[in-house]
Protein backbone atom coordinates (compact mmCIF):
# COMPACT_ATOMS: atom_id res chain seq x y z
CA UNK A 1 66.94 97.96 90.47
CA UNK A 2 69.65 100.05 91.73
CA UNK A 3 71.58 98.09 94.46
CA UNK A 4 72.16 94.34 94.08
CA UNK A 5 73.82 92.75 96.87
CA UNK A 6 74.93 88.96 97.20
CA UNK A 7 75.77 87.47 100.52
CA UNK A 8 77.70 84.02 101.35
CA UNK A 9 76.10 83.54 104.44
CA UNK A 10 78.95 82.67 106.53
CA UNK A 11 80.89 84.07 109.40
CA UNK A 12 82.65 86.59 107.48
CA UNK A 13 79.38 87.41 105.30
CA UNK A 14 81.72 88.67 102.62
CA UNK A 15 79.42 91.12 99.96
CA UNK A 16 79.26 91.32 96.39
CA UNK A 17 77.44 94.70 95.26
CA UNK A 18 76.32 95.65 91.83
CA UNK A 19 75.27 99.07 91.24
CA UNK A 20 73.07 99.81 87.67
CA UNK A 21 73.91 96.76 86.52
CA UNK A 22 77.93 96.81 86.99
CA UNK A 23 80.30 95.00 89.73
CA UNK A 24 80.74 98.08 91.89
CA UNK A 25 82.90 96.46 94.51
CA UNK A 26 83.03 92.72 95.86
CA UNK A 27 84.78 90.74 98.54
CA UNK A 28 83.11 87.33 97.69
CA UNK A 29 85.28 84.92 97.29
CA UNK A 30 88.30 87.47 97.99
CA UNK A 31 87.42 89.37 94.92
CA UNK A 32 87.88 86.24 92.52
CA UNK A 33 87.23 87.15 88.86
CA UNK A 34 85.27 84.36 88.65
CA UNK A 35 82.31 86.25 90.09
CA UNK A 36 80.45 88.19 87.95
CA UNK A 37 76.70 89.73 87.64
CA UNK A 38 75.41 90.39 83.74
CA UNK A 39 72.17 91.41 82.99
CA UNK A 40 70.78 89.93 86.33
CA UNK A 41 72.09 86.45 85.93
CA UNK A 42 74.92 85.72 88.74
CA UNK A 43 77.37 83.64 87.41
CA UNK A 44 80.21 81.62 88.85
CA UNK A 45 82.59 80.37 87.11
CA UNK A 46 84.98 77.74 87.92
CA UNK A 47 83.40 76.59 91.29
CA UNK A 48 84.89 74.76 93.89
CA UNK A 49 84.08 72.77 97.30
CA UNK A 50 84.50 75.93 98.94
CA UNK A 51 81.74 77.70 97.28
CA UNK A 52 79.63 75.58 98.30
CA UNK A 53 76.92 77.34 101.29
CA UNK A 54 73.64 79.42 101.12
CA UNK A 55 73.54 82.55 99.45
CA UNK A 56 71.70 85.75 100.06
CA UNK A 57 70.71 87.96 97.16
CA UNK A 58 69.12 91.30 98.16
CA UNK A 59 67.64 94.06 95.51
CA UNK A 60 66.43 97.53 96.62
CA UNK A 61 64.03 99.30 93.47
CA UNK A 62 65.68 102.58 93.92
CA UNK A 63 62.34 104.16 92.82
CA UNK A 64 59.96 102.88 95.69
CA UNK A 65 62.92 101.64 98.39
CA UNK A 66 61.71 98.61 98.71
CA UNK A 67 63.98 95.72 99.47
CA UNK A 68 63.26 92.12 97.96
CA UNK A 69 65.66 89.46 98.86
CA UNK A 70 65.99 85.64 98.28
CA UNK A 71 68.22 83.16 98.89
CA UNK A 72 70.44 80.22 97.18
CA UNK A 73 72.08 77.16 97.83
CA UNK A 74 75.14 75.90 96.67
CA UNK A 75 76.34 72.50 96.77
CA UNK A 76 79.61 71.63 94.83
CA UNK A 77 80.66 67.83 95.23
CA UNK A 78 83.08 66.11 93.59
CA UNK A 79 87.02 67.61 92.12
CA UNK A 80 85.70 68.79 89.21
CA UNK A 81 85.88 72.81 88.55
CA UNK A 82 81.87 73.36 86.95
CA UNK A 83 80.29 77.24 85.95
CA UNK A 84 77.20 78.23 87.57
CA UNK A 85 74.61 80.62 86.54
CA UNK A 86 71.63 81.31 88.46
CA UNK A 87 69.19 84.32 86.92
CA UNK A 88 67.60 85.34 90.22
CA UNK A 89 67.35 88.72 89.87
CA UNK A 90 63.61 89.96 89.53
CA UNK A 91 60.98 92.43 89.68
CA UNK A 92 58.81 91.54 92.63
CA UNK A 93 54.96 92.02 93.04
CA UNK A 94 53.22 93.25 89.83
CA UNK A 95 56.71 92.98 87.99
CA UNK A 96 57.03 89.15 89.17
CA UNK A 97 57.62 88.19 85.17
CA UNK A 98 59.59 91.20 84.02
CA UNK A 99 63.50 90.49 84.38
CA UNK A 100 65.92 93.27 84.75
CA UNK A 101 67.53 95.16 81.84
């Protein structure tokens, strides 16, 4: 994939976009370091109440243009800071098991 994109799905839909596999730019969560993208697996670290909300993750396969996207929800409770890694990122149709590089 080419472009990643993650969405918090709120008013100010802030963007987090990854471009061949690095953090190109990202205003999601006002560019806290806590956000990163590795080898397809988007991973938050030190989570809050605040994170908590639906998600958007889009992927466009630079070599087709096609655009996949799929989304996540986020519910933090309690005062405790936690780390969460989701590994959502992958090939769709005939490339359903293959993750990304």
């Amino acid at each position: 994939y080419d472009k990643d994109e993650v969405h918090n799905n709120n008013t100010n839909d802030p963007v987090c976009r990854v471009k061949y596999g690095r953090m190109k730019d990202c205003d999601l969560y006002s560019n806290r370091p806590e956000v990163t993208v590795i080898n397809g697996t988007l991973i938050i670290n030190r989570v809050i109440r605040a994170d908590s909300g639906n998600y958007t993750l889009t992927l466009n396969h630079r070599s087709d243009g096609t655009e996949t996207s799929t989304d996540l929800q986020v519910n933090v409770e309690g005062t405790e800071t936690l780390s969460l890694q989701s590994h959502v990122l992958q090939r769709p149709h005939s490339h359903a098991n293959e993750s990304l590089p």
